[in-house]
Every structure is written in structure tokens, then in C-alpha cells.
N, C-alpha and C. Protein backbone atom coordinates (compact mmCIF):
# COMPACT_ATOMS: atom_id res chain seq x y z
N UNK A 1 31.41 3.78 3.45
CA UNK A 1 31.70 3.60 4.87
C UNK A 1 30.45 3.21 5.64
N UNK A 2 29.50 3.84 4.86
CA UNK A 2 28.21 3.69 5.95
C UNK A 2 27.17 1.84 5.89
N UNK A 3 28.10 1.19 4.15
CA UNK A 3 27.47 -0.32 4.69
C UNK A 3 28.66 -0.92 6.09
N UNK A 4 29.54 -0.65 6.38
CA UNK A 4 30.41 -1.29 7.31
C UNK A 4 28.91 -1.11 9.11
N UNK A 5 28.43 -0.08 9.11
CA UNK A 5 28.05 -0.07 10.11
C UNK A 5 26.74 -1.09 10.66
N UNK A 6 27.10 -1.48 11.71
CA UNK A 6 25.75 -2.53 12.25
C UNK A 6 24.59 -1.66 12.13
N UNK A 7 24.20 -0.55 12.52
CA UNK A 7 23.19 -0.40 12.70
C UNK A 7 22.21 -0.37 11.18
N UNK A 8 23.23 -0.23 9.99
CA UNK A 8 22.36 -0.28 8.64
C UNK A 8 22.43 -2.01 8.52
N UNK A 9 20.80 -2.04 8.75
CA UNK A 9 20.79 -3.84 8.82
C UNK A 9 20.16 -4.02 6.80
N UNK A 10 19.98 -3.20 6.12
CA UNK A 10 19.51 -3.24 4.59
C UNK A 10 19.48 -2.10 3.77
N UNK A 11 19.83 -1.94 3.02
CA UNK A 11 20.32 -1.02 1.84
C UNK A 11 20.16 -1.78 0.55
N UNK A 12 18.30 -1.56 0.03
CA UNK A 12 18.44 -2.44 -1.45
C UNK A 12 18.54 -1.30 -2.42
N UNK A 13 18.75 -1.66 -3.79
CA UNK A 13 18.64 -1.10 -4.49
C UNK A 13 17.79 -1.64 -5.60
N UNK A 14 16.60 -0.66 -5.57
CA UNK A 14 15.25 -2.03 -6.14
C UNK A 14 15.13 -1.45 -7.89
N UNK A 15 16.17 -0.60 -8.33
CA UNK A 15 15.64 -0.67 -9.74
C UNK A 15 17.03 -0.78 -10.41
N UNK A 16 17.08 -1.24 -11.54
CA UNK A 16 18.36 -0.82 -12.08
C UNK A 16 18.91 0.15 -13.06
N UNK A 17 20.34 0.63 -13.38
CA UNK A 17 20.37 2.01 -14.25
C UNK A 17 19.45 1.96 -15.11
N UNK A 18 18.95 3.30 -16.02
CA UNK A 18 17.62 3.21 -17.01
C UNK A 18 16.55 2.68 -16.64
N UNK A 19 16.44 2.08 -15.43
CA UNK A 19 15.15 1.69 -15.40
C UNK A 19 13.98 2.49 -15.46
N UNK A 20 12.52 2.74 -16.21
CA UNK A 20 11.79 3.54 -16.32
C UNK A 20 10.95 3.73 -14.70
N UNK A 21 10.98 4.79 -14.15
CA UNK A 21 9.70 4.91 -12.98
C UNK A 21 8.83 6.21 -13.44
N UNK A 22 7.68 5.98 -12.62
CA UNK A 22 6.84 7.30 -13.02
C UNK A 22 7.07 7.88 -11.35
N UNK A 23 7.12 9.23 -11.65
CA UNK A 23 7.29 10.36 -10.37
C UNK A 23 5.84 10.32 -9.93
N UNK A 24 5.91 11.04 -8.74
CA UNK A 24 4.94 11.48 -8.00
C UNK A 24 3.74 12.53 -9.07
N UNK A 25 2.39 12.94 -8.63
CA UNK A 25 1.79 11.92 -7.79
C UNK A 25 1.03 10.08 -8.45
N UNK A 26 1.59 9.91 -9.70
CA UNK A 26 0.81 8.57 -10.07
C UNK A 26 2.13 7.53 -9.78
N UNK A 27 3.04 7.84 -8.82
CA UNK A 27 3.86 6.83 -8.69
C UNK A 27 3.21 6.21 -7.65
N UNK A 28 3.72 4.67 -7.93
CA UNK A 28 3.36 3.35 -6.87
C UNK A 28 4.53 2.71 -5.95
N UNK A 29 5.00 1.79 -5.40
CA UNK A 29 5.27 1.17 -4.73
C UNK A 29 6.50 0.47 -5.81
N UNK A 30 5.95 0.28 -6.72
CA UNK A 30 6.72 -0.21 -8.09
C UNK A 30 8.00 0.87 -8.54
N UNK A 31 7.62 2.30 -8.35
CA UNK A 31 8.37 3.01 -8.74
C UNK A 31 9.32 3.43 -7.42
N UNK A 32 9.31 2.55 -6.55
CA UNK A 32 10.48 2.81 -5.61
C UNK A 32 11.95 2.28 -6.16
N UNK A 33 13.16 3.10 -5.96
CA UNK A 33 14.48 2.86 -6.56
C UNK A 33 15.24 2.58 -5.60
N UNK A 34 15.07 2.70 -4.37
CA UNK A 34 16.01 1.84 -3.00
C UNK A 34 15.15 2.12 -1.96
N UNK A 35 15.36 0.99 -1.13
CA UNK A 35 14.87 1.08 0.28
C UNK A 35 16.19 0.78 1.33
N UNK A 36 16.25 1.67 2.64
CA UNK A 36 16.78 0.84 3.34
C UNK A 36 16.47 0.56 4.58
N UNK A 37 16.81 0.07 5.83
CA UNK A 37 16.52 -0.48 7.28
C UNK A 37 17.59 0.16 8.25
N UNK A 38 17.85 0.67 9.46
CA UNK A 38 18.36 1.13 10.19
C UNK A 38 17.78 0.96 11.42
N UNK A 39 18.52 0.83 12.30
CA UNK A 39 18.30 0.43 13.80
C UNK A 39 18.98 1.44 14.56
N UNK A 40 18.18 1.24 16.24
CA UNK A 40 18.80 1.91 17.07
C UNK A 40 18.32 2.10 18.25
N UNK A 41 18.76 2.70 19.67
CA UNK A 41 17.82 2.39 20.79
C UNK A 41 17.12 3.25 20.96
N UNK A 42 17.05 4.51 20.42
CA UNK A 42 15.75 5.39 20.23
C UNK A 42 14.64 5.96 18.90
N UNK A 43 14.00 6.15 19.02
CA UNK A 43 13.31 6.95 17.54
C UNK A 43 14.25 8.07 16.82
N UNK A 44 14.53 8.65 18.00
CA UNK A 44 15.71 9.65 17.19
C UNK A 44 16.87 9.24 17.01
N UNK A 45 17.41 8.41 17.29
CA UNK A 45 18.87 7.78 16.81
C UNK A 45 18.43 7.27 15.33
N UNK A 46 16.98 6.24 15.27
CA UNK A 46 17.03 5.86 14.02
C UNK A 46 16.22 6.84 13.12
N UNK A 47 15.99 7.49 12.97
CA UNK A 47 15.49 9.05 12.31
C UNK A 47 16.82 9.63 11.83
N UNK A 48 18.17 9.53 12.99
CA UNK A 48 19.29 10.01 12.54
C UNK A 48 19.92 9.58 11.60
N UNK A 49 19.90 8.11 11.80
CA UNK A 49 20.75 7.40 10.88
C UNK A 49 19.78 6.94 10.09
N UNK A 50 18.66 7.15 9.36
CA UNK A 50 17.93 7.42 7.92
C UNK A 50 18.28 8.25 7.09
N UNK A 51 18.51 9.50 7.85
CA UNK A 51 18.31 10.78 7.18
C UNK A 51 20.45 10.54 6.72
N UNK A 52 20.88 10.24 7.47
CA UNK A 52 22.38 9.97 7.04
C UNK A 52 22.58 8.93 5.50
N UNK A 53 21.76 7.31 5.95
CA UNK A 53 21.97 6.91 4.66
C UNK A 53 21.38 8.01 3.53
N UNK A 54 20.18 8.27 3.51
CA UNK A 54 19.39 9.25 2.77
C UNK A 54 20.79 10.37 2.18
N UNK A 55 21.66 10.99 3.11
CA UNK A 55 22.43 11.91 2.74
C UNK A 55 23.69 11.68 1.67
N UNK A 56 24.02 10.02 1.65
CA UNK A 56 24.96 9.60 1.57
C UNK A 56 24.83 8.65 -0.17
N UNK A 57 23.18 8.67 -0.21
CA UNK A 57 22.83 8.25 -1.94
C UNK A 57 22.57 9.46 -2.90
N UNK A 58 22.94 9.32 -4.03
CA UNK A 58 22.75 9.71 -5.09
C UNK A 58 21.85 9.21 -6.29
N UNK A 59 20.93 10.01 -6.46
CA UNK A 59 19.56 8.91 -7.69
C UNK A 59 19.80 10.83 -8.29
N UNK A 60 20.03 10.32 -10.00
CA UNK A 60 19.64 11.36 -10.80
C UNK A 60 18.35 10.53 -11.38
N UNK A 61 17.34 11.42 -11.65
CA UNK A 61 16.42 11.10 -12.57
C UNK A 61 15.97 12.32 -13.64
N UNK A 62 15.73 11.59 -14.93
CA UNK A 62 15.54 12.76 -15.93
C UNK A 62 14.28 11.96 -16.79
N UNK A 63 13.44 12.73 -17.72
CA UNK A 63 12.72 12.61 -18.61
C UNK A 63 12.96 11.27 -19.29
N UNK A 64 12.41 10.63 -19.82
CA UNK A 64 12.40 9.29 -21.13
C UNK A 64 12.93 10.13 -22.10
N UNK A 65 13.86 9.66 -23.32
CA UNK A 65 14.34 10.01 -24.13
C UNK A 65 13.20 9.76 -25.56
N UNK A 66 12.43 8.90 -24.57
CA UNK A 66 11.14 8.42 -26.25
C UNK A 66 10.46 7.61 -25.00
N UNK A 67 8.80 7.57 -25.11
CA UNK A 67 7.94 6.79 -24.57
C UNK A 67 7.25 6.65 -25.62
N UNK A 68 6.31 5.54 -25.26
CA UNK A 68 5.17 4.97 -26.35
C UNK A 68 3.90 4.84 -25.39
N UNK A 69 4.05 5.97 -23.70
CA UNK A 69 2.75 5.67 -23.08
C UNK A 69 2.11 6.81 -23.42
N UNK A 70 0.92 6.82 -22.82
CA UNK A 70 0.16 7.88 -23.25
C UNK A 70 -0.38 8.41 -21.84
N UNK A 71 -0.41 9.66 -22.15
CA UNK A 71 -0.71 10.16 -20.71
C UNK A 71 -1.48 11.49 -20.96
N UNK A 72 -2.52 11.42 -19.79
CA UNK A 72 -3.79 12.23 -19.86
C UNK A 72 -3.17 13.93 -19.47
């Protein structure tokens, strides 16, 4: 319901299923899995309707089943 509304002007989804990311804190910019854009005529209207798309996605993330990186 919530792409029908004008004020969500972008909703990407920047990785795809399985895709590998590294968590916080050595995650980058790279390891972002959606972004989106929201408008509105105040700071708190669009604060509101962030925290709404925000409420309205679902991201499970779990462990690699097998890596070949190496980590300190």
C-alpha cells in the first residue's frame, strides 16, 4: 500500500536475495540492502513517513553458510 503513496518518491532495493554484505562496524556503503526517499512539508512529517516505510520492510540476515574470507 505504501508504494501507491506520493509522498514515497523511491524505494530501491540495492542487493539481491543471498547477496553477501558485511554488518556493522566494517560495513560500507556497498553493504547497503535498500534505500528509500520520502517527502513532506515538515521535518517531522518526513521523519514520519521514514520510520513508516522502515516499519513496513522486512530484511532477514544470517551468517554465510561457507566463506573463503579471512577475517582478523
Amino acid at each position: 500500500a505504501l508504494r501507491h503513496q506520493l509522498w514515497l518518491e523511491r524505494l530501491v532495493w540495492t542487493r539481491d536475495l543471498g547477496t553477501q554484505v558485511t554488518a556493522a562496524p566494517r560495513s560500507s556503503i556497498d553493504d547497503r540492502i535498500a534505500h528509500w526517499v520520502v517527502t513532506g512539508p515538515t521535518a517531522a512529517d518526513c521523519a514520519t513517513r521514514r520510520d513508516m516505510v522502515a516499519d513496513h520492510l522486512s530484511v532477514r540476515v544470517s551468517r554465510p553458510a561457507h566463506t573463503t574470507s579471512c577475517t582478523k
